[in-house]
Protein backbone atom coordinates (compact mmCIF):
# COMPACT_ATOMS: atom_id res chain seq x y z
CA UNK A 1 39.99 105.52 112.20
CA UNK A 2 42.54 105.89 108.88
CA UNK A 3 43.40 102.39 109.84
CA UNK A 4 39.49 101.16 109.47
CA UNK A 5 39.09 103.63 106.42
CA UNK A 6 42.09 101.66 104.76
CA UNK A 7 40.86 98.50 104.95
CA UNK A 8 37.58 99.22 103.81
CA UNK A 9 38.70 100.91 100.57
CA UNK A 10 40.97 97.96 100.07
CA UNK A 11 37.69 95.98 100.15
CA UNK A 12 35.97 98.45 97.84
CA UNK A 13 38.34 98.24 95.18
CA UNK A 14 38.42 94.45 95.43
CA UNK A 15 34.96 94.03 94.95
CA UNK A 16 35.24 96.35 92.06
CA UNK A 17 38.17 94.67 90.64
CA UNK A 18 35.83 91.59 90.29
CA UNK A 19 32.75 93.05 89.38
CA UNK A 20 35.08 94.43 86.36
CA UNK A 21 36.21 91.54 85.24
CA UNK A 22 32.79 89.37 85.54
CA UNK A 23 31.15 92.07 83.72
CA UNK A 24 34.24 92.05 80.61
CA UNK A 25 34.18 88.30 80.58
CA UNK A 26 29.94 88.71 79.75
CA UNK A 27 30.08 91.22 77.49
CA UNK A 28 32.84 89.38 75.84
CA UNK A 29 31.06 86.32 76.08
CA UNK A 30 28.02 87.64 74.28
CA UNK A 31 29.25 89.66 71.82
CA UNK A 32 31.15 86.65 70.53
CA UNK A 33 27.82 84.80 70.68
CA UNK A 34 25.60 87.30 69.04
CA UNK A 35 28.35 87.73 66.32
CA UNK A 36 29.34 84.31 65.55
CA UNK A 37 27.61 82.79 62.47
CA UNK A 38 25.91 79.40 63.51
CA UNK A 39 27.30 76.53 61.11
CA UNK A 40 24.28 75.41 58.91
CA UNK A 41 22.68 72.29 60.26
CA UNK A 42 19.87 69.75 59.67
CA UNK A 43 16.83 70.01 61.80
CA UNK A 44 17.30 67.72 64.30
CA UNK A 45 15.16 67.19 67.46
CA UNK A 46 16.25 67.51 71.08
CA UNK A 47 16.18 64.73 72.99
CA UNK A 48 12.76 63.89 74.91
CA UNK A 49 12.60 64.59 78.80
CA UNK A 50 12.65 61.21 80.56
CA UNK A 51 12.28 60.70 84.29
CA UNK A 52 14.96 58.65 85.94
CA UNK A 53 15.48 57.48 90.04
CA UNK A 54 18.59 59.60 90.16
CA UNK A 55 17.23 62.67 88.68
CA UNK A 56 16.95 65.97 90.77
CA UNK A 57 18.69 66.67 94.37
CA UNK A 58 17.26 63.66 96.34
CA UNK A 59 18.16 61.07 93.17
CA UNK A 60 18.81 57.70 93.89
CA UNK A 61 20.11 55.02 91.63
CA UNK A 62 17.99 52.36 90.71
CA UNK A 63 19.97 48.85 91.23
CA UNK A 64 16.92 46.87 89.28
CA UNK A 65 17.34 49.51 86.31
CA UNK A 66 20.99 49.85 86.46
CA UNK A 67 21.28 45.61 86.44
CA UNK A 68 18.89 45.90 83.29
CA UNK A 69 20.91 48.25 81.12
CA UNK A 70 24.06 46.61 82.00
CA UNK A 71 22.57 43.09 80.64
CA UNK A 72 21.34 45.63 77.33
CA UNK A 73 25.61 46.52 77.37
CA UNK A 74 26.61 42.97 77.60
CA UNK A 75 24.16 40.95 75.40
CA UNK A 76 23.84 43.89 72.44
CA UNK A 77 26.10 47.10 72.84
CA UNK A 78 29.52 45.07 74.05
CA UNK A 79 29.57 43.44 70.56
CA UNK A 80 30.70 47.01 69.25
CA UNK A 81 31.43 49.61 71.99
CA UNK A 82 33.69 49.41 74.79
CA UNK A 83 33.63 50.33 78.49
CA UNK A 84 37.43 50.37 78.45
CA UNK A 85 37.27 52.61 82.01
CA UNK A 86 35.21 50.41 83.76
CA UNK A 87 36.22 47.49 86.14
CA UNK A 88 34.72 44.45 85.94
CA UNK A 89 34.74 44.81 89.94
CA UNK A 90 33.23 47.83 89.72
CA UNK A 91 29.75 45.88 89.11
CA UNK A 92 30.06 45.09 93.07
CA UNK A 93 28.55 48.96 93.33
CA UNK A 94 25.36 47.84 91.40
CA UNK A 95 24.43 44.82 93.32
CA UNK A 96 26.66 42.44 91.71
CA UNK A 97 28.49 39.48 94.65
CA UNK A 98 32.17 39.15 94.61
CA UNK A 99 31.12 35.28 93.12
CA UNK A 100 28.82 36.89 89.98
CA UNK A 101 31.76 39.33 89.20
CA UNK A 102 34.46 36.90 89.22
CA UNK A 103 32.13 34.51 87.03
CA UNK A 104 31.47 37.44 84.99
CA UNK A 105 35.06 38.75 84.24
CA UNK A 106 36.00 34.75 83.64
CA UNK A 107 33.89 34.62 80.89
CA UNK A 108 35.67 37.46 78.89
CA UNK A 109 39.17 37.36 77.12
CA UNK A 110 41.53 40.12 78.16
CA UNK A 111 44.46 40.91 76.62
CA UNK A 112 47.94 39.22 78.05
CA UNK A 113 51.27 37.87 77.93
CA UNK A 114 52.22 34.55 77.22
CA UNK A 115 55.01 33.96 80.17
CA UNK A 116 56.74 30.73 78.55
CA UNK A 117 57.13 32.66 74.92
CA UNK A 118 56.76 36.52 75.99
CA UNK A 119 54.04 37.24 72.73
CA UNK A 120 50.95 38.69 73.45
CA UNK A 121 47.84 36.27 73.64
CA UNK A 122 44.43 36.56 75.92
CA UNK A 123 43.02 35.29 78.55
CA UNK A 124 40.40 34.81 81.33
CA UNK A 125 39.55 38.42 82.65
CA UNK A 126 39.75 38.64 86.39
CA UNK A 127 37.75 41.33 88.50
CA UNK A 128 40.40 44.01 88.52
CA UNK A 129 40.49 43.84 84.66
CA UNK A 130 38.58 46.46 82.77
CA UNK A 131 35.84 45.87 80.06
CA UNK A 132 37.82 44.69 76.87
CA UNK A 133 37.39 46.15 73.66
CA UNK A 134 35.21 43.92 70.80
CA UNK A 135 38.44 45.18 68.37
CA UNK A 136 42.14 44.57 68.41
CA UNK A 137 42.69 48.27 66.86
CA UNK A 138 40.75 51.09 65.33
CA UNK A 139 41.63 49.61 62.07
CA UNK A 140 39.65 46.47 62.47
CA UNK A 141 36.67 48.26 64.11
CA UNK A 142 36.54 50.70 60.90
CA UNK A 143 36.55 48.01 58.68
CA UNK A 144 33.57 46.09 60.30
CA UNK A 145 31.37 49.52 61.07
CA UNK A 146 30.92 51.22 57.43
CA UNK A 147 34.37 52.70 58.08
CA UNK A 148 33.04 54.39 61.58
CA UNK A 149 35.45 53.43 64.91
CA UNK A 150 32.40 52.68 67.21
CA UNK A 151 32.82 55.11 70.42
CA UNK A 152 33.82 53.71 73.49
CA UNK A 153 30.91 54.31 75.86
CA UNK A 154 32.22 54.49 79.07
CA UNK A 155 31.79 58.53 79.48
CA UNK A 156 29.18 58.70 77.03
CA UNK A 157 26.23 60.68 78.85
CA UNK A 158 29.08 62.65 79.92
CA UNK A 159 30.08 63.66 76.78
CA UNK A 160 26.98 64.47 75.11
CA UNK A 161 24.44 67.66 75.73
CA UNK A 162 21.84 66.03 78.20
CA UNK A 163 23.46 62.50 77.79
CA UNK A 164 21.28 60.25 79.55
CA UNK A 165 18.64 61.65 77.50
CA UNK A 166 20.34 61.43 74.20
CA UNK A 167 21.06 57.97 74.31
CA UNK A 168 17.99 57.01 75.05
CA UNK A 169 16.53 58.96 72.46
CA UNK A 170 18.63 58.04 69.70
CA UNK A 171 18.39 54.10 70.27
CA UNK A 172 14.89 54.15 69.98
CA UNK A 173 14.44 57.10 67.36
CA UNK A 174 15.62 55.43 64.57
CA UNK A 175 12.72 56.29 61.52
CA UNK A 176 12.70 56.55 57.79
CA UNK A 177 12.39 60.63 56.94
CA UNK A 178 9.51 61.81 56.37
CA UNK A 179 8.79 63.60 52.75
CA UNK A 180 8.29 67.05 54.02
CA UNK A 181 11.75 66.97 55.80
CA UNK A 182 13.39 65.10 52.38
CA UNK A 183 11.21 68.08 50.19
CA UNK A 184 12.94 70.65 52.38
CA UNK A 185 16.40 69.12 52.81
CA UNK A 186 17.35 66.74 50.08
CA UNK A 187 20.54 66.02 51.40
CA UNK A 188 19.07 64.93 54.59
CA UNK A 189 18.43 61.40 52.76
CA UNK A 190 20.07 58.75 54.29
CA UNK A 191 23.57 57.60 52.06
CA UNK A 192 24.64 54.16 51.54
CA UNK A 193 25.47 52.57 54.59
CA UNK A 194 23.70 55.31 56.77
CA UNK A 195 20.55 54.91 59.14
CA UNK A 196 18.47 58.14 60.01
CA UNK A 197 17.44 59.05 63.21
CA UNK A 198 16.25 62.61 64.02
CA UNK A 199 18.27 62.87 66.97
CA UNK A 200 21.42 62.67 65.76
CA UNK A 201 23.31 65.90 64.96
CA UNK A 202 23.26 65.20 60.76
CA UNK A 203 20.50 63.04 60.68
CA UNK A 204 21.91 59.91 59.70
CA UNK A 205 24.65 57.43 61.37
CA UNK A 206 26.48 54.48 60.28
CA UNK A 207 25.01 52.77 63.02
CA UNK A 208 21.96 50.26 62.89
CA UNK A 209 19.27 50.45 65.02
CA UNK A 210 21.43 48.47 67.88
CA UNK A 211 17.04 47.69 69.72
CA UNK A 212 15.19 46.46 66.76
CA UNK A 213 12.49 44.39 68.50
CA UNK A 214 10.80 43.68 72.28
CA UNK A 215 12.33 40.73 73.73
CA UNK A 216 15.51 41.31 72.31
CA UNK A 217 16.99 40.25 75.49
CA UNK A 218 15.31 38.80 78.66
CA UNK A 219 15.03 40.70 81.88
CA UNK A 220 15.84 38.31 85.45
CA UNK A 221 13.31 40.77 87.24
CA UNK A 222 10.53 39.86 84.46
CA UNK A 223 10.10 43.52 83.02
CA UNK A 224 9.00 43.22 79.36
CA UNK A 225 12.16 44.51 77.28
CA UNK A 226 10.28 46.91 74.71
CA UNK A 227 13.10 48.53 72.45
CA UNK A 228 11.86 51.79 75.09
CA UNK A 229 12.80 50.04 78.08
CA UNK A 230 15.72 48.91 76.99
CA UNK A 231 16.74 52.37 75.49
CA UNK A 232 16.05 54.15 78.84
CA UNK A 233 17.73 51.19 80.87
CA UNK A 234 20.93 51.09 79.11
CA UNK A 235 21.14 55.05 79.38
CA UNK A 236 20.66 54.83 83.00
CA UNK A 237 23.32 52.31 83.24
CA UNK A 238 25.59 54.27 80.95
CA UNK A 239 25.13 57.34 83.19
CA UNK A 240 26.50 54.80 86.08
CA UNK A 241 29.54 54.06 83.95
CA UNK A 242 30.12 57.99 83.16
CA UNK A 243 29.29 59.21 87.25
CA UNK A 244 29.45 56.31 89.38
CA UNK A 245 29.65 59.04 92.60
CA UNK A 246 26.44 60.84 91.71
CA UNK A 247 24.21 59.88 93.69
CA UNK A 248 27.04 59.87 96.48
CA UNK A 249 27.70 63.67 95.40
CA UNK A 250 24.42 64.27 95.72
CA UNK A 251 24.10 62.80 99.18
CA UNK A 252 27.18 64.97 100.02
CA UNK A 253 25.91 67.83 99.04
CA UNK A 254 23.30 68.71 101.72
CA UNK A 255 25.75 68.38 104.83
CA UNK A 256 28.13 70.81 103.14
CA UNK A 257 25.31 73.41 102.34
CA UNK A 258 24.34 73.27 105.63
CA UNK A 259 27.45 73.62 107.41
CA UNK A 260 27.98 77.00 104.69
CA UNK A 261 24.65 78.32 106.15
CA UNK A 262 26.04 77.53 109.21
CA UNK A 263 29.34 78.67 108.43
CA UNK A 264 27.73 82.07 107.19
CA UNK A 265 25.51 83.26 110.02
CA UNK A 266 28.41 82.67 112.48
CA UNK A 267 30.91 84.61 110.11
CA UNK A 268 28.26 87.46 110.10
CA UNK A 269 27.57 87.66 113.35
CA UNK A 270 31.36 87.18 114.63
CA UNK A 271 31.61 90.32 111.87
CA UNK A 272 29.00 92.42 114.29
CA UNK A 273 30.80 91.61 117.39
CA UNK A 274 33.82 92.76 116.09
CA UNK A 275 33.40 95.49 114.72
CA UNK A 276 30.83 96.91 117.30
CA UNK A 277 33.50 98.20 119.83
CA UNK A 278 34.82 100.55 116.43
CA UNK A 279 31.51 101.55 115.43
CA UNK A 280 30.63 102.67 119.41
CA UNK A 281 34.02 104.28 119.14
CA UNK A 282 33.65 106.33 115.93
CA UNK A 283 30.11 107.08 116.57
């Protein structure tokens, strides 16, 4: 009996200890929030809701779409941004044949060595080589962008606030301001060099509108490649590049809720059947 009495006060104060310290961490939390001055900011807007394959519990990738925004990478966004933590083998998980990937990483220059003089020179990638960057160094990709390093966009969606979204967003937001928004925030006006879009943080980026026109490139599956489409195609693909296992996750999700339910009921009832010999004892 002091035995059972023990162990259940042990558990008490446990599950106090916890509850304590969940409930110091909130308050905490939200008294740092209500207190903290928020840093002045431009309006800008959220990015719009799209619906994607891989969106919600039962997602699934869509190869077609995921083909599409990695032709939008290769014939617009490679000339600036990098992928420098993807494979070129890694294309094999989008539909891509050993034969297309080879082809593919042949037709890029990859940093090497020159064995006969030891200097450093290029040449053909091969499929375990990752995507190369468009710039020797920071220094030459400042110089060509306005003085902005372009970001490498391998974990892009990733590292953005609803990233898939965002990037679609901003490639196919870019818009002159409008005068009420100037009236209200002069300094919202787009400097030299700058392009405004109303999805980006400040307003305005050194980048130009990257998907100026439909038909920019041409689709192999004969979808018409409105500056839209290709927005929304190229963030899908990007959110490949950033969470490859996603969909995979996803799929491995179910069997290990379902062996916790599982897991559960059979801890709870193992619980009764110990426990009932004490509780016919002490009653």
């Amino acid at each position: 009996m002091t035995k059972l009495l023990s162990i259940r006060l042990v558990a008490i104060l446990v599950g106090l200890g916890f509850t304590v310290v969940a409930l110091y961490s909130f308050v905490v939390g939200a008294y740092a929030a209500i207190t903290e001055e928020a840093p002045g900011h431009l309006p800008y807007e959220e990015p719009r809701d799209i619906a994607y394959s891989f969106d919600g519990p039962f997602g699934k990738w869509d190869v077609q779409q995921l083909q599409r925004g990695f032709k939008v990478y290769n014939e617009v966004c490679s000339a600036c941004h990098s992928l420098k933590y993807v494979a070129f083998r890694d294309l094999e998980q989008i539909g891509y044949d050993e034969g297309q990937v080879k082809a593919f990483a042949a037709s890029k220059q990859v940093p090497g060595i020159d064995p006969n003089t030891g200097e450093a020179t290029t040449r053909p990638g091969l499929p375990t080589d990752y995507f190369p960057s468009p710039y020797p160094n920071n220094v030459a990709a400042a110089a060509a962008n306005n003085n902005a390093i372009p970001p490498d966009l391998s974990l892009m969606t990733k590292a953005r606030h609803d990233g898939t979204n965002y990037v679609a967003s901003l490639l196919a937001g870019y818009a002159e301001p409008s005068a009420e928004l100037l009236e209200e925030h002069p300094e919202a006006a787009p400097g030299p060099g700058l392009h405004h879009n109303p999805y980006f943080p400040n307003l305005n980026l050194a980048m130009a509108p990257p998907l100026a026109m439909t038909g920019q490139v041409t689709y192999d599956d004969g979808t018409e490649a409105t500056v839209q489409q290709m927005s929304e195609d190229v963030a899908a693909f990007l959110t490949w590049t950033a969470e490859p296992t996603l969909v995979k996750r996803k799929q491995t999700g179910w069997p290990v809720l379902i062996f916790l339910l599982f897991a559960t009921v059979l801890a709870y009832l193992s619980k009764n059947q110990i426990w009932a010999a004490a509780k016919r004892k002490n009653g």
